[in-house]
Protein backbone atom coordinates (compact mmCIF):
# COMPACT_ATOMS: atom_id res chain seq x y z
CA UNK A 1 0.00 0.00 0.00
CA UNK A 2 2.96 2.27 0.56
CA UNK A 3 4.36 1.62 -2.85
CA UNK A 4 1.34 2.69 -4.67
CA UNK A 5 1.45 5.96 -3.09
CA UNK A 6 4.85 6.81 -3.28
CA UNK A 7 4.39 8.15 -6.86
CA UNK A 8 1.98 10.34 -5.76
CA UNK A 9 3.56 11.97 -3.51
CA UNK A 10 6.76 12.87 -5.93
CA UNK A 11 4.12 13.62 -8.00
CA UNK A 12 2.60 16.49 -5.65
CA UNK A 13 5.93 17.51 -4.41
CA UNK A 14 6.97 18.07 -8.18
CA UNK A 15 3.66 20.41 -8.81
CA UNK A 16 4.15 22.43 -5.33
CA UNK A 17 7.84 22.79 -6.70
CA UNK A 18 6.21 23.92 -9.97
CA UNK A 19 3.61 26.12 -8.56
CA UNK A 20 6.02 28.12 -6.15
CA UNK A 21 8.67 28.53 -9.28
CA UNK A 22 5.65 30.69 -10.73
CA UNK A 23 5.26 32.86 -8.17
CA UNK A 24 8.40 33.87 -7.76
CA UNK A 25 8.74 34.30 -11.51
CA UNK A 26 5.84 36.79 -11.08
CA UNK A 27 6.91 38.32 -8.29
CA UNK A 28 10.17 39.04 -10.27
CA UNK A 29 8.27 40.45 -12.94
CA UNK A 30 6.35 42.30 -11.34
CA UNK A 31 9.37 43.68 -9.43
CA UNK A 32 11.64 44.52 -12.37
CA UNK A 33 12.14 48.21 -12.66
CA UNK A 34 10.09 50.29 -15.61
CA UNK A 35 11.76 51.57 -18.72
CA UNK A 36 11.08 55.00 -19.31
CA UNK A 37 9.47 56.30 -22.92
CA UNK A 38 8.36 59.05 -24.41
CA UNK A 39 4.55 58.72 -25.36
CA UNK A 40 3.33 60.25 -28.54
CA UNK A 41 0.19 60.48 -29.68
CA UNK A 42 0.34 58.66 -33.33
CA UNK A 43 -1.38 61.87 -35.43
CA UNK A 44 -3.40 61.66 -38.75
CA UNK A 45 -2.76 64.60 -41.53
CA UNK A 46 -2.89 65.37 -44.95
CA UNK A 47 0.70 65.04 -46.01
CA UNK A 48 1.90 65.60 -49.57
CA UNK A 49 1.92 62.09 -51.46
CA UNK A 50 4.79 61.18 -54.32
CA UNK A 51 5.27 59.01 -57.55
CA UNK A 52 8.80 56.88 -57.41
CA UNK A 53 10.34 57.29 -60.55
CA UNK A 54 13.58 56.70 -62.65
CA UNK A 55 15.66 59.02 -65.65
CA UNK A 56 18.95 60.38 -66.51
CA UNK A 57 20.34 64.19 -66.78
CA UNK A 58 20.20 65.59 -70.10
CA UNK A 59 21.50 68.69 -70.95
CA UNK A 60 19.09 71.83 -71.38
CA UNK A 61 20.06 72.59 -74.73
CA UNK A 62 22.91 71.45 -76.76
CA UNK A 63 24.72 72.66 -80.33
CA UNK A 64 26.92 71.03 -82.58
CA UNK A 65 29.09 74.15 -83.77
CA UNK A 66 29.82 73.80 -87.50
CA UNK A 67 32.11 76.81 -89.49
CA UNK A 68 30.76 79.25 -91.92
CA UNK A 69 33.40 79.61 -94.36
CA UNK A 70 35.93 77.67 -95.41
CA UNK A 71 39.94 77.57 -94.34
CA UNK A 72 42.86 76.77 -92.07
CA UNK A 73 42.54 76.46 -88.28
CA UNK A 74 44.83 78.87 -86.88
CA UNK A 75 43.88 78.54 -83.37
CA UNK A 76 41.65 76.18 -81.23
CA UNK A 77 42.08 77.38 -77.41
CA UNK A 78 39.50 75.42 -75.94
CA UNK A 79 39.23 71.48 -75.05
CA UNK A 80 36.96 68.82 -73.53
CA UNK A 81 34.81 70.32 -70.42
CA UNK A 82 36.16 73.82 -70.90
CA UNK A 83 33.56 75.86 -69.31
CA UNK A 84 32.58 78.80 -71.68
CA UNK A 85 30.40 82.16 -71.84
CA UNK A 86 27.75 83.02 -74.82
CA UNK A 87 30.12 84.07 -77.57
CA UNK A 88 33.49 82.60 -76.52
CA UNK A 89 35.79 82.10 -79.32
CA UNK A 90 35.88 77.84 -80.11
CA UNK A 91 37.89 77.99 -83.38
CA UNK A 92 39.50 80.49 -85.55
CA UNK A 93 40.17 80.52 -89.16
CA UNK A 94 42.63 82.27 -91.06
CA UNK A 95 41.58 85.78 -91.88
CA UNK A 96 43.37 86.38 -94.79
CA UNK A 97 40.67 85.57 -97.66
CA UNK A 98 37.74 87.28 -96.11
CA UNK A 99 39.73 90.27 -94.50
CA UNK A 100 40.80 90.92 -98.32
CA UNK A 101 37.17 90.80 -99.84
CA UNK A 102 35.75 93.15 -96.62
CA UNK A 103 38.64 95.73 -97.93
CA UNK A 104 37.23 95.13 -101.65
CA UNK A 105 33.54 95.27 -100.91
CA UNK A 106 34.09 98.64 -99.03
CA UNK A 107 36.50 100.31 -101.26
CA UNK A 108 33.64 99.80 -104.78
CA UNK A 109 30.79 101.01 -101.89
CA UNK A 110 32.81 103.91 -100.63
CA UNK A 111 33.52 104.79 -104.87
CA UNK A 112 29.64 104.71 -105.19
CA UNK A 113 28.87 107.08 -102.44
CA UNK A 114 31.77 109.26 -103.31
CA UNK A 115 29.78 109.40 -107.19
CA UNK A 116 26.41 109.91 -105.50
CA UNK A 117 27.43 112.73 -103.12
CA UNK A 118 26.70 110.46 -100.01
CA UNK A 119 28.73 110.45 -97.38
CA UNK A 120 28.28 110.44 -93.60
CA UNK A 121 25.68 108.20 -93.48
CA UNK A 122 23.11 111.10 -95.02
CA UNK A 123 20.67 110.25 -97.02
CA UNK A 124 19.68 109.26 -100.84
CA UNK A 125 18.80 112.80 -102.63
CA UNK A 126 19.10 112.61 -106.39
CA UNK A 127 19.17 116.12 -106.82
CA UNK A 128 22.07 116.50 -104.82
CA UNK A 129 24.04 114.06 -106.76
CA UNK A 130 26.53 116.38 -108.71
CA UNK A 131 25.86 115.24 -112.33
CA UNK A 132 22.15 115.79 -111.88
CA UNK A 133 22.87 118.99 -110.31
CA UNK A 134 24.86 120.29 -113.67
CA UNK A 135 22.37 119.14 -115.80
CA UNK A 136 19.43 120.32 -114.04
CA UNK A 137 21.66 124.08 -114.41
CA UNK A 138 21.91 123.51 -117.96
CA UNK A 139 18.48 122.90 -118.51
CA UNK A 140 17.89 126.20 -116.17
CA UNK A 141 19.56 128.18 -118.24
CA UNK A 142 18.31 126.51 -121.52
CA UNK A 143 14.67 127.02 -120.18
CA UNK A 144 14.95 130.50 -119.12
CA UNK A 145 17.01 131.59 -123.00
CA UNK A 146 14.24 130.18 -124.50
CA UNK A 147 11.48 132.24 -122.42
CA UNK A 148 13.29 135.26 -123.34
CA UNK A 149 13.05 134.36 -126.96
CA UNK A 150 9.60 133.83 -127.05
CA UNK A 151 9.36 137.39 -125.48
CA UNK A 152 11.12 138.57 -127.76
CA UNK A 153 9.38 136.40 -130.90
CA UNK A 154 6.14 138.22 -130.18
CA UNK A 155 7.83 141.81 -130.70
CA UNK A 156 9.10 140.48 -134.11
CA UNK A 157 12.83 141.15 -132.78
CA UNK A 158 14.02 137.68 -133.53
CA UNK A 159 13.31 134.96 -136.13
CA UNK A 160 11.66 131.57 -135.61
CA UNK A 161 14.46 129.65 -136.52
CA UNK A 162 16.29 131.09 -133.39
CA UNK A 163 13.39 130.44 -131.84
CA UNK A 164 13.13 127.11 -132.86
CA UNK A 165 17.16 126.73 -132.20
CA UNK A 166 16.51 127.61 -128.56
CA UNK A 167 13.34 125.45 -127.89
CA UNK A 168 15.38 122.59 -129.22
CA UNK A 169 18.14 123.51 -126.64
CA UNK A 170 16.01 123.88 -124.40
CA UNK A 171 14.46 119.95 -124.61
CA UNK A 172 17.74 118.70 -125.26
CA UNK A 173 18.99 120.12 -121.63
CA UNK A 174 15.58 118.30 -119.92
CA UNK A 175 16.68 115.34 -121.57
CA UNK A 176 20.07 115.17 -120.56
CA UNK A 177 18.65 116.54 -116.85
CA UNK A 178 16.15 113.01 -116.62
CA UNK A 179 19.13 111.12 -117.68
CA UNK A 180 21.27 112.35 -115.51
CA UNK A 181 18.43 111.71 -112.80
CA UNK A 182 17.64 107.98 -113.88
CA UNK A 183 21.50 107.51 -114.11
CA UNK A 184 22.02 108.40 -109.98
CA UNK A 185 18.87 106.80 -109.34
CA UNK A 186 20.97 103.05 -111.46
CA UNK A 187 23.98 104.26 -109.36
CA UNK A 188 21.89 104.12 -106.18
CA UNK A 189 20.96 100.67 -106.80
CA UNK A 190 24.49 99.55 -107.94
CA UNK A 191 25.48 100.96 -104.62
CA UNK A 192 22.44 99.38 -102.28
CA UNK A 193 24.12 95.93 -104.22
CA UNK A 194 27.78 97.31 -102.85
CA UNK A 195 26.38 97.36 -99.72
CA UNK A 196 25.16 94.17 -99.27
CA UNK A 197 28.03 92.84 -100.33
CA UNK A 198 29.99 94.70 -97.77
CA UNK A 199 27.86 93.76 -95.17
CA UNK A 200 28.13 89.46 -96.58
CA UNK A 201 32.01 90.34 -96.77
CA UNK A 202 31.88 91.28 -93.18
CA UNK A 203 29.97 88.65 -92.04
CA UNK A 204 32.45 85.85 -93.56
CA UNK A 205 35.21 88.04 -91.80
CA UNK A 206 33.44 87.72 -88.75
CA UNK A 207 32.82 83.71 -89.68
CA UNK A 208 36.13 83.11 -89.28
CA UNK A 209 35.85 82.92 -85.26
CA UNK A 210 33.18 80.67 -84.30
CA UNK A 211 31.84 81.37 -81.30
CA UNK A 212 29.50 80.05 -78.78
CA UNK A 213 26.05 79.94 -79.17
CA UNK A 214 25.13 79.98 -75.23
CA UNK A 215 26.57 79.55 -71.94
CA UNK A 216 27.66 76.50 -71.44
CA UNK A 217 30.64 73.65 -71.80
CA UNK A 218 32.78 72.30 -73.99
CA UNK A 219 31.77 68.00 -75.01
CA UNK A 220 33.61 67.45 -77.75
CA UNK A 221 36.48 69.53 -80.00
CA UNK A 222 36.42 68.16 -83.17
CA UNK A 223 39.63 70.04 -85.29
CA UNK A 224 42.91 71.21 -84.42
CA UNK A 225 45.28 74.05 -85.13
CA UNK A 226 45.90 73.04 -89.36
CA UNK A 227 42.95 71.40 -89.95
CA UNK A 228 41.39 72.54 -93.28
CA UNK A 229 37.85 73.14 -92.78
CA UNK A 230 34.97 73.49 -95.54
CA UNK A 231 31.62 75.77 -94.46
CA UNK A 232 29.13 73.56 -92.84
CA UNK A 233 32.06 71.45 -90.72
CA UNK A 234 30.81 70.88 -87.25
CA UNK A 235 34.20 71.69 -84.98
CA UNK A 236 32.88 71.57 -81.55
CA UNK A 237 30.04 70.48 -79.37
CA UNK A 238 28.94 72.91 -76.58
CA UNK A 239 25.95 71.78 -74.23
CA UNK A 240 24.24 74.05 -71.51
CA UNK A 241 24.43 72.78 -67.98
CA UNK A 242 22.49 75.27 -66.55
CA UNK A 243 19.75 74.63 -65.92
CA UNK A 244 19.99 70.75 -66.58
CA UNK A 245 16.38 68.53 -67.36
CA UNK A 246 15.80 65.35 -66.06
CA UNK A 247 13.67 63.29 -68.03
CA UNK A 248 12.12 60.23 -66.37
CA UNK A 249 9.63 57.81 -66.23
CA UNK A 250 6.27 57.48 -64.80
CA UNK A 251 4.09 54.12 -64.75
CA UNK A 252 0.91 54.60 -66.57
CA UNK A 253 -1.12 54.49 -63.59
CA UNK A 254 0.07 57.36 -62.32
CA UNK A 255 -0.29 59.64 -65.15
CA UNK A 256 -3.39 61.72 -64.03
CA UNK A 257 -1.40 62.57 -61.00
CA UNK A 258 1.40 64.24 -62.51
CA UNK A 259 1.40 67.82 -64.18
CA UNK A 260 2.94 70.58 -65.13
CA UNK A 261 4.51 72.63 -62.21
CA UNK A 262 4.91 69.49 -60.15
CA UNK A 263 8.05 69.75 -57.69
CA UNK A 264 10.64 66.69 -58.04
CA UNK A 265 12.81 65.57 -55.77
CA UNK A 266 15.96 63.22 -56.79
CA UNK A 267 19.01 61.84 -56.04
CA UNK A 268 22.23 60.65 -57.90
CA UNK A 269 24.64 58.12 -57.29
CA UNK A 270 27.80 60.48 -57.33
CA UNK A 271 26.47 62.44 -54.41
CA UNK A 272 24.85 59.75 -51.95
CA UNK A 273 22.32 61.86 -49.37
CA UNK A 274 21.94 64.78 -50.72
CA UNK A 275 18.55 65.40 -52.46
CA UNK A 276 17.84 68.09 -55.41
CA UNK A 277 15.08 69.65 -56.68
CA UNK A 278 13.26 70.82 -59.94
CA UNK A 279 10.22 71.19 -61.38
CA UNK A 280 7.68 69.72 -64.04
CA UNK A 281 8.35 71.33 -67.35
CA UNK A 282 7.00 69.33 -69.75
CA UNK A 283 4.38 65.72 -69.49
CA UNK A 284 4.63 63.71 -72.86
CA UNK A 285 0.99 63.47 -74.35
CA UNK A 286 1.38 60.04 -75.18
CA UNK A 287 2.73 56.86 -73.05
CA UNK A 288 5.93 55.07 -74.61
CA UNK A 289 3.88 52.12 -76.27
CA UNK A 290 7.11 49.41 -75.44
CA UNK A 291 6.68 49.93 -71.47
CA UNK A 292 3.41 51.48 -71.31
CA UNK A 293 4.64 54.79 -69.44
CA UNK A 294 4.92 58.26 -69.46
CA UNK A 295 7.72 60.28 -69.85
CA UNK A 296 8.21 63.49 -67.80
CA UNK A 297 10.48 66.02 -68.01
CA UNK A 298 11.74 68.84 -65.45
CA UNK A 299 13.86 71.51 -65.29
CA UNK A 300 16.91 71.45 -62.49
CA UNK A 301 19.00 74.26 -61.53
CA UNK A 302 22.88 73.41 -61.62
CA UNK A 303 24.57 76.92 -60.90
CA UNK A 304 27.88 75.06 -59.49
CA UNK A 305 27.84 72.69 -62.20
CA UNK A 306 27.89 70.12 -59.77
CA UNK A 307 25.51 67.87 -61.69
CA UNK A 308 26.73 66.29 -64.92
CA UNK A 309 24.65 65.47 -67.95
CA UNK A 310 24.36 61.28 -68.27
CA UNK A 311 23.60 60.95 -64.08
CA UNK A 312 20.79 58.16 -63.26
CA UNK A 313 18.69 59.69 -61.20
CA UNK A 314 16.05 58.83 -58.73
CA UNK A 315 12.94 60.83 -58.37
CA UNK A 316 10.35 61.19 -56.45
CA UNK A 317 7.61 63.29 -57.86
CA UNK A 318 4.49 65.36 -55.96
CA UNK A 319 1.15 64.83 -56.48
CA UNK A 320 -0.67 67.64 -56.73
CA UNK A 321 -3.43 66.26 -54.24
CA UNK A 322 -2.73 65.64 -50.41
CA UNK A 323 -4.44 62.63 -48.64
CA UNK A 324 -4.86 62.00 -44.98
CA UNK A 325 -1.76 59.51 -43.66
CA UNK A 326 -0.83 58.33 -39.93
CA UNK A 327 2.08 59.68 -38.37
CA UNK A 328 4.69 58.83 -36.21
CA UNK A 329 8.44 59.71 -35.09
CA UNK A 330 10.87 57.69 -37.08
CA UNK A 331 12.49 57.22 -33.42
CA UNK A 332 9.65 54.94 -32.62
CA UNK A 333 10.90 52.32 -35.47
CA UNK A 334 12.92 49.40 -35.79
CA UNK A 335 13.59 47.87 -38.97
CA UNK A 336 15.26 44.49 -38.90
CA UNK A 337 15.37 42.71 -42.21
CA UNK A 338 12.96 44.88 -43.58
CA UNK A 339 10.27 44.26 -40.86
CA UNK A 340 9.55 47.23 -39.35
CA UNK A 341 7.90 47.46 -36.01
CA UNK A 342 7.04 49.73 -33.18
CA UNK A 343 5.56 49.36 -29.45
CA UNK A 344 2.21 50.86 -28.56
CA UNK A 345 1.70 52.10 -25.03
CA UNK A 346 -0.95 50.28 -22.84
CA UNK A 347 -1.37 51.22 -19.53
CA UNK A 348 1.83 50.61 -17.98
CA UNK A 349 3.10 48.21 -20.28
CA UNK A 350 3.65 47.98 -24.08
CA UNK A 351 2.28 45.87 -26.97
CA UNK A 352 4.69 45.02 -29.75
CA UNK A 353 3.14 46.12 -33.36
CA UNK A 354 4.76 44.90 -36.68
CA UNK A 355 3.74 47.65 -39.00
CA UNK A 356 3.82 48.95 -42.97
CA UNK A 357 5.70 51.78 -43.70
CA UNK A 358 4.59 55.01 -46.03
CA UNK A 359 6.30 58.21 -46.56
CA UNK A 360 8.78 59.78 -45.05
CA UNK A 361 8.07 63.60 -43.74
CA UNK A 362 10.84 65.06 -42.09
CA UNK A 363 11.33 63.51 -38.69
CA UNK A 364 7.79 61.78 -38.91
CA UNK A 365 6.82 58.10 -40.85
CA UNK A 366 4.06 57.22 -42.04
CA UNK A 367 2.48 53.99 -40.80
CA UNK A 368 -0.36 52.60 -43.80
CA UNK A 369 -1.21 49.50 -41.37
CA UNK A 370 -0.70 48.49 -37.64
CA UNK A 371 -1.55 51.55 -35.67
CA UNK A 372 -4.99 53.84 -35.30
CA UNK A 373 -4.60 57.56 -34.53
CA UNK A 374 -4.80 58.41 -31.04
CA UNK A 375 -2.30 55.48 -29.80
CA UNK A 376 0.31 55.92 -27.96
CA UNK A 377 3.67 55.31 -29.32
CA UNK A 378 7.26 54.80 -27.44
CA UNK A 379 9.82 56.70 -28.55
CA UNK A 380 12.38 56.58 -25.83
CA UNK A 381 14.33 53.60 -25.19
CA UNK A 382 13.26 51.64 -27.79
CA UNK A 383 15.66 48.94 -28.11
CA UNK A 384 15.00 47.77 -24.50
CA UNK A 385 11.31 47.06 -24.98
CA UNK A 386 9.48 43.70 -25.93
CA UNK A 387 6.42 42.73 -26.39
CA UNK A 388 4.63 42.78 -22.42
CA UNK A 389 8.08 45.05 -21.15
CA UNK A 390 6.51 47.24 -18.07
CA UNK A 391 7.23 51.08 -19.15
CA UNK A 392 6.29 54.58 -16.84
């Protein structure tokens, strides 16, 4: 009879053993000291919302430089990323040729003007051209012989063949006045054609330094000092790098979000952290029928040239619209292996919450599942609380 209940006793020794373990397990629990947190409220507000999306730097504008006249190089002084101003000299040609033909073209125009009574940049007159002026004298003094003979024709003092002598004279010395009129008039014309020959023979002077279209830099030099060139060569490449555009793409289901005046936000590999900014210039019309997207494009200022044209960058553009998210302080997150989670305040202990992460605004996150505005999240002393973890 004693054997049979000597099993029954370990037995009950075993669970009082058991029982009083508990007890002082709670009792240690319930003694442990309280970590200290900072409670905030998690808040609900309209925040701004954004599009991830992908594209590359392009420059704003950029030229391939040809010549306008033909000849030797005689000077190249600029080379690969040389920054340059709007009308910087890229390339000059030898002079020689179109220096020559300037002097030519001006020397016939200034003859002209010198024949036509012109100078000083006064105006066309043809009466004050001097071969019109003699003739128009001549025919003065033709006209006014001939009204004295027909005075004198009606007194019977002199004959009608002088008569007739001096009314031929006198139509003879119009004639040769209107001639001498349409002749300064052809002169005019012949010197209107000098002119514009001057002012092409100038321009190919001119042509032989080509210049810069805009601000910008130097991509490519193309010739060097001997080079022969022929008109229409392209000798340099200049691009504008300020302002740059960033051109990127957007996945068709978030095309009636963006528009023009949007605000992006980017980064690029060369300068890891930093964030820049530009805005929506232009929003293709049509998606890009191989990956069913549209393409965007905005303008970014680049006044230290820091940005190069050819960066990847990654964008994050604003929607025009805000929607209501819920906030809290980034310090209330842990992220291990991309699970994120946070601990909600109950009482005077805390309740672990794995939760989905939004957008980022400022020093708040937002939280898209786990948490309801109005709890209260830890923020202080996070990596000392677990799930159940007594807090004050």
């Amino acid at each position: 009879m004693y054997r049979h209940l000597a099993p029954v006793l370990v037995l009950a020794a075993l669970a009082a053993a058991c029982s009083a373990g508990d007890a002082k397990t709670k009792d240690a629990a319930s003694a442990a000291p309280s970590v200290p947190v900072g409670a905030v409220q998690a808040v609900e507000q309209p925040i701004a919302r954004f599009i991830r999306a992908t594209g590359s730097l392009t420059a704003e504008e950029q030229a391939d430089v040809a010549a306008e006249i033909a000849g030797r190089v005689v000077a190249a002084p600029i080379e690969r990323g040389t920054p340059v101003a709007e009308g910087a000299e890229l390339v000059r040609i030898s002079p020689t040729e179109a220096e020559a033909s300037l002097k030519e073209a001006d020397a016939n125009a200034a003859q002209l003007e010198a024949r036509l009574g012109i100078g000083g940049g006064s105006p066309f007159d043809v009466n004050k051209v001097p071969e019109v002026q003699t003739a128009k004298a001549a025919y003065d003094l033709a006209t006014s012989e001939f009204q004295r003979i027909e005075s004198l024709l009606s007194l019977k003092v002199v004959s009608q063949s002088e008569y007739d002598q001096r009314k031929t004279q006198m139509e003879a010395t119009r004639q040769q006045y209107e001639a001498a009129k349409n002749g300064a008039a052809q002169q005019f014309e012949m010197l209107q054609a000098a002119r514009a020959r001057v002012t092409l023979a100038r321009k190919a002077f001119a042509d032989t330094t080509v210049r810069a279209p805009f601000p910008g830099a130097i991509a490519q030099r193309l010739v060097n000092v001997g080079d022969y060139v022929t008109k229409g060569m392209k000798v340099a490449v200049v691009v504008r790098t300020n302002p740059l555009r960033v051109q990127l793409t957007v996945p068709e289901q978030f095309v009636s979000a963006v528009a023009v005046g949007s605000t992006v936000n980017f980064g690029v590999d060369a300068y890891p952290g930093r964030e820049f900014q530009g805005t929506v210039r232009y929003v293709s019309p049509s998606l890009a029928a191989d990956q069913r997207a549209l393409t965007v494009e905005a303008v970014v200022p680049n006044p230290k040239g820091e940005l190069k044209p050819g960066f990847f960058a990654t964008a994050r553009v604003e929607q025009p619209n805000k929607a209501p998210g819920i906030l809290v302080p980034a310090a209330a997150l842990q992220t291990t292996s991309g699970t994120s989670r946070l601990y909600v305040v109950r009482g005077d202990h805390v309740e672990e919450r794995i939760v989905t992460t939004g957008q980022t605004v400022g020093d708040l996150v937002e939280i898209t599942n786990g948490v309801k505005p109005g709890e209260r999240i830890a923020t202080k002393n996070v990596a000392q609380l677990a799930d159940g973890t007594k807090v004050s």
